[in-house]
N, C-alpha and C. Protein backbone atom coordinates (compact mmCIF):
# COMPACT_ATOMS: atom_id res chain seq x y z
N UNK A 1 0.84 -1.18 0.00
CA UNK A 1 0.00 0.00 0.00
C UNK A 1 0.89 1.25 0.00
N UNK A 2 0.70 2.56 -0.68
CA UNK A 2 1.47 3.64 -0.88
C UNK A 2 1.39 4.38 -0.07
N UNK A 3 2.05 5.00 0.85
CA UNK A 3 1.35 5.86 1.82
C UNK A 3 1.69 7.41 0.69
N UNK A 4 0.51 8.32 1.67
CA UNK A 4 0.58 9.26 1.20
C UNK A 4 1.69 10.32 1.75
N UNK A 5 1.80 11.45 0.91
CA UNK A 5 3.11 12.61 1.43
C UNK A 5 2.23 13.95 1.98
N UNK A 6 3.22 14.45 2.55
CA UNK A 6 2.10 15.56 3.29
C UNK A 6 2.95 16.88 2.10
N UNK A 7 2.75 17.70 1.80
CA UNK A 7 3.09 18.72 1.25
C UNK A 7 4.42 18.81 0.98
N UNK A 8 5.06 19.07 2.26
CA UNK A 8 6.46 19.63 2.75
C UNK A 8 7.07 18.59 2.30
N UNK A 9 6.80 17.48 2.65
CA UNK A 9 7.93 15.72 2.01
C UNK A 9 7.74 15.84 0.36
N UNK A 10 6.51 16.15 -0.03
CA UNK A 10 6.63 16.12 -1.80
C UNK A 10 7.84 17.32 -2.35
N UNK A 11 7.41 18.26 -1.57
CA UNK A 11 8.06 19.62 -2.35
C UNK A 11 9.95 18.96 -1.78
N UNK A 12 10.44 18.99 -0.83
CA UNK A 12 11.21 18.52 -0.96
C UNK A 12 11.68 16.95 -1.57
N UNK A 13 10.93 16.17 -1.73
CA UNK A 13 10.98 14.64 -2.30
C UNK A 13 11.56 15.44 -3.89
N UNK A 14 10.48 16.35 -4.59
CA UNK A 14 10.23 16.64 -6.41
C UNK A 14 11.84 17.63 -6.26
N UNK A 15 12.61 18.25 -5.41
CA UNK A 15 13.45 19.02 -5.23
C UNK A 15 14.84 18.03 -5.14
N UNK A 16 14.87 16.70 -4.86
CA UNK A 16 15.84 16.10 -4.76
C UNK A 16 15.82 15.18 -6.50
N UNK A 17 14.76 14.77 -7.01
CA UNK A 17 14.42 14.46 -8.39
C UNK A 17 14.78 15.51 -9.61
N UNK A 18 14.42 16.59 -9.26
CA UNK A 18 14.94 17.66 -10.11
C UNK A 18 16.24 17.02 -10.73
N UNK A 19 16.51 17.91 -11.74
CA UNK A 19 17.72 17.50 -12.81
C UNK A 19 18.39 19.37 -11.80
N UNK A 20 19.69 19.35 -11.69
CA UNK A 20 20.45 20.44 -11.60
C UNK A 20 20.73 21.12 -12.78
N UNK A 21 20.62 22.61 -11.91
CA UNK A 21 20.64 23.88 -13.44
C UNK A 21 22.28 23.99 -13.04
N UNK A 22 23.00 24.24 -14.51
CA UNK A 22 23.90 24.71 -14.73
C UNK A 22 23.90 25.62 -14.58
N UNK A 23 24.06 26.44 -13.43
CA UNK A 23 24.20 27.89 -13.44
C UNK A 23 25.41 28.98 -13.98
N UNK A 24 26.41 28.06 -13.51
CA UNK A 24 27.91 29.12 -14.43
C UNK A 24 27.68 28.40 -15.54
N UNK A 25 27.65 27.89 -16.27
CA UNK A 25 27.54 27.69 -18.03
C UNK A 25 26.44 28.52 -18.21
N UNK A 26 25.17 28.76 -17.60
CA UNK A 26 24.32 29.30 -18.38
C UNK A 26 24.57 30.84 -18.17
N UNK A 27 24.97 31.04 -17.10
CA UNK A 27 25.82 33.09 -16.87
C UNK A 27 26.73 32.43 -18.05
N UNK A 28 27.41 31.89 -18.33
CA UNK A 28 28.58 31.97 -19.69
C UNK A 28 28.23 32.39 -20.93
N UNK A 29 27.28 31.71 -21.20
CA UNK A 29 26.32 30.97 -22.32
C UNK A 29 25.21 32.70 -22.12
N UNK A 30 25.01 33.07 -21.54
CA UNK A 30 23.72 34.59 -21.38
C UNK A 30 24.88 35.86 -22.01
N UNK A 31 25.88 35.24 -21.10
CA UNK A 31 27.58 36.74 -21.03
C UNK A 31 27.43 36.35 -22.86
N UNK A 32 28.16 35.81 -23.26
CA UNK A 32 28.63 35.48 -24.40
C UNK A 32 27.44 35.77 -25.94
N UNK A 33 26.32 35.16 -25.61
CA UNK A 33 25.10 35.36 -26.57
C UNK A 33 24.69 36.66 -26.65
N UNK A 34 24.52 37.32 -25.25
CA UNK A 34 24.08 38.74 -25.10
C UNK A 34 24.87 39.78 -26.01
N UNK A 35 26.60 38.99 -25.60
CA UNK A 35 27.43 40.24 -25.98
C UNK A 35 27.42 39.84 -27.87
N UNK A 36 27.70 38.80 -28.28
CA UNK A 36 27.74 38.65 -30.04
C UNK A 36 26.30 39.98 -30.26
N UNK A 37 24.78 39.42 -29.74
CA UNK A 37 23.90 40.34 -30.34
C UNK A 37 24.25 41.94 -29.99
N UNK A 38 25.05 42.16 -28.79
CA UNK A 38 25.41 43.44 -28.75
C UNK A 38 26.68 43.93 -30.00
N UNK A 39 26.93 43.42 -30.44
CA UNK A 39 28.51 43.37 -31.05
C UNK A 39 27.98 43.50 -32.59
N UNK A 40 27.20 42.56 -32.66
CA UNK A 40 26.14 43.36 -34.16
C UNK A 40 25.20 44.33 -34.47
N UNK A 41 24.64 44.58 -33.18
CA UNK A 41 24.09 45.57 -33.20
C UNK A 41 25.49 47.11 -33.22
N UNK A 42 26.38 46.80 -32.67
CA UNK A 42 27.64 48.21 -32.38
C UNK A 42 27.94 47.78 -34.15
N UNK A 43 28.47 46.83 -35.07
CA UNK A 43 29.29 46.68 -35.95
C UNK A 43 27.78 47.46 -36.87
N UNK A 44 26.40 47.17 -37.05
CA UNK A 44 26.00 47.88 -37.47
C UNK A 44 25.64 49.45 -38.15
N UNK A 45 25.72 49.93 -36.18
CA UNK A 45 26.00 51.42 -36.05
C UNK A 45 27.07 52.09 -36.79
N UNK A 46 28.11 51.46 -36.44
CA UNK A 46 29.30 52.20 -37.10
C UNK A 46 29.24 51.86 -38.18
N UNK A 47 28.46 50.78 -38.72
CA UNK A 47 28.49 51.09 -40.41
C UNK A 47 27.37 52.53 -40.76
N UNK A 48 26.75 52.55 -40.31
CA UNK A 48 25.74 53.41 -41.04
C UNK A 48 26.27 55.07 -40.55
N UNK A 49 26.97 55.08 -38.99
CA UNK A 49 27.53 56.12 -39.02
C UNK A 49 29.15 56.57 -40.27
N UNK A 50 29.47 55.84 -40.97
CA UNK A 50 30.77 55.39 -41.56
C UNK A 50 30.10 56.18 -43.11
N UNK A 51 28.97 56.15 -42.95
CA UNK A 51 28.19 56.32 -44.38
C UNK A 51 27.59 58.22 -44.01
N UNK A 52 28.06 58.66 -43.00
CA UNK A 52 27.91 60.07 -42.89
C UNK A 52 26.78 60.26 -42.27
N UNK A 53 25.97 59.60 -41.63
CA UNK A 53 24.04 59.19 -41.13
C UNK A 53 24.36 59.68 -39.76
N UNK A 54 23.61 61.25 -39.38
CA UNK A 54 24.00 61.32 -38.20
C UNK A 54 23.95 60.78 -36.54
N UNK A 55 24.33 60.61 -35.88
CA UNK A 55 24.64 59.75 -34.81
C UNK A 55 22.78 59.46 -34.43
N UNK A 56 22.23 60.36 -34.21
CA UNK A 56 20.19 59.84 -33.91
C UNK A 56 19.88 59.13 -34.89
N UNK A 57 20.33 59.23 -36.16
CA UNK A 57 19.55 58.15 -36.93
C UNK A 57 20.13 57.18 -36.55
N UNK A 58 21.44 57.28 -36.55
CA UNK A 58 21.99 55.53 -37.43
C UNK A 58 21.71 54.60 -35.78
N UNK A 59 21.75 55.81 -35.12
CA UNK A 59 20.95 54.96 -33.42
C UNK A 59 19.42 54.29 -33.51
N UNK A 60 18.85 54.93 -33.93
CA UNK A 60 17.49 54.92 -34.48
C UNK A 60 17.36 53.46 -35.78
N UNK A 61 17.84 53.79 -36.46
CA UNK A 61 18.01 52.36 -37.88
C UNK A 61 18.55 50.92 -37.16
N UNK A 62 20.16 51.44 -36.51
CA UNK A 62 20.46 50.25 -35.92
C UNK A 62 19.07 49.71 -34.99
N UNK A 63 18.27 50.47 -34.36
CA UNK A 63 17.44 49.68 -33.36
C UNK A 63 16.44 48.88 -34.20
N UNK A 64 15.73 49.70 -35.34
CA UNK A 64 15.28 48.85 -36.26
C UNK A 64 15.52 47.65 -36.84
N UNK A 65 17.19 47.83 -37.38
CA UNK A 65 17.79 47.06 -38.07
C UNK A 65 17.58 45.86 -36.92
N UNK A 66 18.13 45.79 -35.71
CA UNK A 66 18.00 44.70 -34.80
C UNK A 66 16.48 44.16 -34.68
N UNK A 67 15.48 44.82 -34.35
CA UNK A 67 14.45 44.59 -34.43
C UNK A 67 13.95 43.57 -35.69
N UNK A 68 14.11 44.09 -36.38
CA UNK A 68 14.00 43.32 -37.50
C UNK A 68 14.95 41.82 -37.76
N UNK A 69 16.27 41.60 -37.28
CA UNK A 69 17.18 40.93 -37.32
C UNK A 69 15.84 40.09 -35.97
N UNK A 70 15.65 40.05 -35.33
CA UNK A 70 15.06 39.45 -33.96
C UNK A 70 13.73 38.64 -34.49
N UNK A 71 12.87 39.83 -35.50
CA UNK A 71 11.67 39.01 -36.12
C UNK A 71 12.09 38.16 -37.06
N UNK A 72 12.59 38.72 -38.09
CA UNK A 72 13.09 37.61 -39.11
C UNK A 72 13.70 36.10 -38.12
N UNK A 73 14.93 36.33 -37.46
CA UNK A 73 15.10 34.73 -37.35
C UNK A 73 13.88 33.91 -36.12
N UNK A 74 13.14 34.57 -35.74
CA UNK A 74 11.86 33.80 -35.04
C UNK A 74 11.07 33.45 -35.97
N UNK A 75 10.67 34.16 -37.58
CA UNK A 75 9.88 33.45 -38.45
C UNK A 75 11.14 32.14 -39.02
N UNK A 76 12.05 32.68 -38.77
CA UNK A 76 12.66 31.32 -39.21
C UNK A 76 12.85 30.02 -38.25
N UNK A 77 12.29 30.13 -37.39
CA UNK A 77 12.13 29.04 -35.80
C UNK A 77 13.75 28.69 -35.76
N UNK A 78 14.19 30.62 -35.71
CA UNK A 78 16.23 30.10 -34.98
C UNK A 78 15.88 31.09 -34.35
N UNK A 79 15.36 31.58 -33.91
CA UNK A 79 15.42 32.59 -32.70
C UNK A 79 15.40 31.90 -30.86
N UNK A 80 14.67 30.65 -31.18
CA UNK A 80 14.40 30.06 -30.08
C UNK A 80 15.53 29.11 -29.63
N UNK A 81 16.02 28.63 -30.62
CA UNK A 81 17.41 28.13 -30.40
C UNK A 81 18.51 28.72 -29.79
N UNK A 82 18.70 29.90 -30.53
CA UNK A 82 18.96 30.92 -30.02
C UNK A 82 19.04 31.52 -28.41
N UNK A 83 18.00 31.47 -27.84
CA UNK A 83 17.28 31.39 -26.77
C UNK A 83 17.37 30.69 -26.07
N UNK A 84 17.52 29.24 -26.19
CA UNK A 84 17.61 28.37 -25.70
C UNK A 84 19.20 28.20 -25.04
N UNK A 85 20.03 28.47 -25.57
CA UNK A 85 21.63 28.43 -25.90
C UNK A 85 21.49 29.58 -24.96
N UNK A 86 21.52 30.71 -25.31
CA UNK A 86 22.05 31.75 -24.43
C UNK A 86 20.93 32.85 -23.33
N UNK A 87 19.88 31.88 -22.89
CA UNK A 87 18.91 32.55 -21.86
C UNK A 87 18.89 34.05 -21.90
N UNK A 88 19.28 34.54 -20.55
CA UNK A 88 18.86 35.82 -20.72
C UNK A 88 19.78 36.75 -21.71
N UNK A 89 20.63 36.60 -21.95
CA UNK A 89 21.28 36.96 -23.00
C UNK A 89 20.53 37.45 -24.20
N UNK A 90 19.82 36.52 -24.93
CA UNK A 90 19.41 36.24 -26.11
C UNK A 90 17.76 37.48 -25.51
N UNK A 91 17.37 37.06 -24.22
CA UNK A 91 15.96 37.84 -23.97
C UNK A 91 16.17 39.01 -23.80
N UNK A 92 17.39 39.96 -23.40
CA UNK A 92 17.28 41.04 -22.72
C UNK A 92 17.19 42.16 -24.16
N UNK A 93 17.95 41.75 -24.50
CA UNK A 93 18.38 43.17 -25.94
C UNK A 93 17.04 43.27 -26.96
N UNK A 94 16.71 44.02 -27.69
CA UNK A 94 15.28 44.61 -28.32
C UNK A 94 15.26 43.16 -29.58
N UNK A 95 16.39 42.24 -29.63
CA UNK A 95 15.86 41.42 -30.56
C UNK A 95 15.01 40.52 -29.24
N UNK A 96 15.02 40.52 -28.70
CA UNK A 96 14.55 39.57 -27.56
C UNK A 96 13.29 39.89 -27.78
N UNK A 97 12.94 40.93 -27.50
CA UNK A 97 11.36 41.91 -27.45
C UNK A 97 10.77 41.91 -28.77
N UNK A 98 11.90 41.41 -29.75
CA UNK A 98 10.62 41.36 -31.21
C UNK A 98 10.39 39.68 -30.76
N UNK A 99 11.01 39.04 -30.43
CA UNK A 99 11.14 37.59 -30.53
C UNK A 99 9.67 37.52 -29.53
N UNK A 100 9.50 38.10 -28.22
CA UNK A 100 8.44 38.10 -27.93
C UNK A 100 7.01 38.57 -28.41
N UNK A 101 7.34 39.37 -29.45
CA UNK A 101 6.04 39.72 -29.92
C UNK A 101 5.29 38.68 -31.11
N UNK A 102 6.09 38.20 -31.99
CA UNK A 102 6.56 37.68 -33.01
C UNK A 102 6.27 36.58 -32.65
N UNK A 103 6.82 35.74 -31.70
CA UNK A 103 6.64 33.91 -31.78
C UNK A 103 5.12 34.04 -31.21
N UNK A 104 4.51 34.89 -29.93
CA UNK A 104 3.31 34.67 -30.30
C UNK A 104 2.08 34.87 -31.70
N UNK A 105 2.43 35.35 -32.35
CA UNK A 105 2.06 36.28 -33.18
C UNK A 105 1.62 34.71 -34.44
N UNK A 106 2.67 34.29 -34.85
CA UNK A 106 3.21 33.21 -35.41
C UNK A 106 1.89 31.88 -34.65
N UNK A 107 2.38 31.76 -33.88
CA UNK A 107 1.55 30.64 -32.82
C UNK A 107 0.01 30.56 -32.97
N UNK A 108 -0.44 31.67 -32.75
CA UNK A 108 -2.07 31.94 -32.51
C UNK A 108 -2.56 32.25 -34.23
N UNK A 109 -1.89 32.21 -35.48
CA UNK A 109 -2.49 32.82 -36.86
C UNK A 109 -3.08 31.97 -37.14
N UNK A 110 -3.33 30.63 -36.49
CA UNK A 110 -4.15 29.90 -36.85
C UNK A 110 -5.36 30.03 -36.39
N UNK A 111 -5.85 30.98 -35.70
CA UNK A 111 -6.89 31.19 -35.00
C UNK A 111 -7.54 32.70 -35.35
N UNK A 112 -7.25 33.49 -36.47
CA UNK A 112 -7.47 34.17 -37.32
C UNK A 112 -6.36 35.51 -36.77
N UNK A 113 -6.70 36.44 -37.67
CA UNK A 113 -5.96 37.58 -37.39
C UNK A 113 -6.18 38.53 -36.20
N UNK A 114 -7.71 38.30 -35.89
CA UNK A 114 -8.52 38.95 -34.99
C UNK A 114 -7.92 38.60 -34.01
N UNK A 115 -9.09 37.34 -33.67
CA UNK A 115 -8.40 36.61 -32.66
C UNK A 115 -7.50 35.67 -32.01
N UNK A 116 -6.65 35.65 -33.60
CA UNK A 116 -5.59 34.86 -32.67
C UNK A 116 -4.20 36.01 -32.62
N UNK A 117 -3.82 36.67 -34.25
CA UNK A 117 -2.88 37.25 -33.77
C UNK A 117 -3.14 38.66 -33.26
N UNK A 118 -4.19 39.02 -33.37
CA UNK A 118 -4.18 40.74 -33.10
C UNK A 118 -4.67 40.43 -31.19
N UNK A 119 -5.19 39.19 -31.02
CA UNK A 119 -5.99 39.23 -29.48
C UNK A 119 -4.44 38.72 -28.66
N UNK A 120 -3.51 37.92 -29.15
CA UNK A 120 -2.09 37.58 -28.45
C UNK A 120 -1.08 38.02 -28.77
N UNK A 121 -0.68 39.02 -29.56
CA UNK A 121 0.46 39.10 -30.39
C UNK A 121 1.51 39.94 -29.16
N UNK A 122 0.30 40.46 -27.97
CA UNK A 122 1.32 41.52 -27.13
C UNK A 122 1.04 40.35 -25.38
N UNK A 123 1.06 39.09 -25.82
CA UNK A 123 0.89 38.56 -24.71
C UNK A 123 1.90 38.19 -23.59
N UNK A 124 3.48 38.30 -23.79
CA UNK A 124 3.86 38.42 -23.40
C UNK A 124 4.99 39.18 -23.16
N UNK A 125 4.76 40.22 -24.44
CA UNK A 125 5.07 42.16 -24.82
C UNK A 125 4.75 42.92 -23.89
N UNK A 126 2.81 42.87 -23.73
CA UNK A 126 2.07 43.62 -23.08
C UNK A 126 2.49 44.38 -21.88
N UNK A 127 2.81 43.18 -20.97
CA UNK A 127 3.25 43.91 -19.22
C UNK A 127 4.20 44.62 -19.85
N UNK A 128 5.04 44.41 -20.17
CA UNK A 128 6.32 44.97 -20.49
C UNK A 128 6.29 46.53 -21.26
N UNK A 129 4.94 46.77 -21.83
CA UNK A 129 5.10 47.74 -22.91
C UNK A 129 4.28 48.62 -21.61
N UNK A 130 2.90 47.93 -21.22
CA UNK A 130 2.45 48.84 -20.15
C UNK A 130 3.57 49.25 -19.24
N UNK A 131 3.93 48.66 -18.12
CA UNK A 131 5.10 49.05 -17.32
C UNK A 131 5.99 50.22 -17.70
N UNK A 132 6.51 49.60 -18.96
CA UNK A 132 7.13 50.59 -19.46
C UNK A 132 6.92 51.97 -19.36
N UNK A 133 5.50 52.09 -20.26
CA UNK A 133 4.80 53.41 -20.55
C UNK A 133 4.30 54.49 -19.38
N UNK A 134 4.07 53.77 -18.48
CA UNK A 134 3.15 54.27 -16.89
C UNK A 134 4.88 54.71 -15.99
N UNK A 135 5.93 53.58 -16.24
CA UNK A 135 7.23 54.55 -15.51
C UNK A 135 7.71 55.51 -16.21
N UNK A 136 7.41 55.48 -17.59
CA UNK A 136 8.26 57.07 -18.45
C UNK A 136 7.05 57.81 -18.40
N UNK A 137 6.21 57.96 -17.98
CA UNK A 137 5.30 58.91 -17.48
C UNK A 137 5.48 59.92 -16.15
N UNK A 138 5.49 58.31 -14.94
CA UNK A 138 5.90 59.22 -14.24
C UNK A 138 7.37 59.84 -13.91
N UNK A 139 8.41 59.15 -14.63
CA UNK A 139 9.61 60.02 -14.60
C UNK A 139 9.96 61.38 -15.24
N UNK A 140 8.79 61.06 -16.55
CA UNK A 140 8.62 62.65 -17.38
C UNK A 140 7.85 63.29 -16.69
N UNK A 141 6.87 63.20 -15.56
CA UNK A 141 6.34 64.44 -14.80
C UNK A 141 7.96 64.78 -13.53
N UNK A 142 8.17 63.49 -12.82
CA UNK A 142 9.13 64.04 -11.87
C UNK A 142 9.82 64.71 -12.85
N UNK A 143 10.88 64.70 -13.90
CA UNK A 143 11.85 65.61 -14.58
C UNK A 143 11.06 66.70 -14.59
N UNK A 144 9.62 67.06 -15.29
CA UNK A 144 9.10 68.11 -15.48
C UNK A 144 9.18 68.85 -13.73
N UNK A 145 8.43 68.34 -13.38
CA UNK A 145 8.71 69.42 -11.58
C UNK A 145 9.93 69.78 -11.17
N UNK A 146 11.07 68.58 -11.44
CA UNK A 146 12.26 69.15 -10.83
C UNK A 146 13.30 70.29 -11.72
N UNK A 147 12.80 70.19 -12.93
CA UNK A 147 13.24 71.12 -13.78
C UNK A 147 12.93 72.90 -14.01
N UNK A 148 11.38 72.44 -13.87
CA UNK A 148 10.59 73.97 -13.93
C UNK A 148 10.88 74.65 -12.77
């Protein structure tokens, strides 16, 4: 007969079963992925600044240009690989943030435009874009008071 576990014995029982996270390979593996997408995004810049494009644009294009570099390889299902390989690395920089808009986007088109990609496409964008928007609000009123 099986006896049963009380809470505390499972959560530690499922905690000794666990597989162990590589934690310094995956800080290696985040350091390393993060910095290549940073390193194309800089080899970018200085191309377009190299072409006479003054320093706001070619800041401005490069962010595009990445953006776009982030959607394209998620329609190509290498973004997640990607991802996979170098965790937060691969999530933090603005290709990360198309990759989030994008693989849902992709996912739900089978469920029409309405409602699958226009009702999920910011599903796990959304917090991130709200948050966003509501702290550069209130930091553009604090600047405004402490300035005037």
């Amino acid at each position: 007969m099986e006896q049963k576990r009380t809470k505390e014995e499972y959560k530690k029982w499922s905690q000794q079963q666990a597989p162990r996270t590589p934690k310094a390979r995956n800080l290696i593996m985040a350091f390393f992925v993060g910095g290549i997408i940073c390193t194309i995004g800089q080899l970018i810049l200085r191309a377009l600044l190299n072409t006479g494009m003054p320093k706001d644009d070619a800041s401005s294009l490069t962010t595009l240009f990445m953006i776009f570099i982030g959607a394209f390889l998620t329609g190509l299902n290498v973004y997640d690989d990607i991802g996979r390989v170098g965790g937060a690395g691969a999530a933090i920089p603005v290709t990360g943030f198309a990759n989030s808009i994008v693989s849902p986007a992709m996912e739900y088109k089978k469920e029409g435009y309405v409602m699958g990609v226009g009702a999920r496409m910011f599903l796990i964008a959304g917090p991130v874009l709200v948050y966003g928007i509501i702290s550069s609000i209130v930091v553009g009123i604090i600047y405004y008071l402490v300035t005037r």
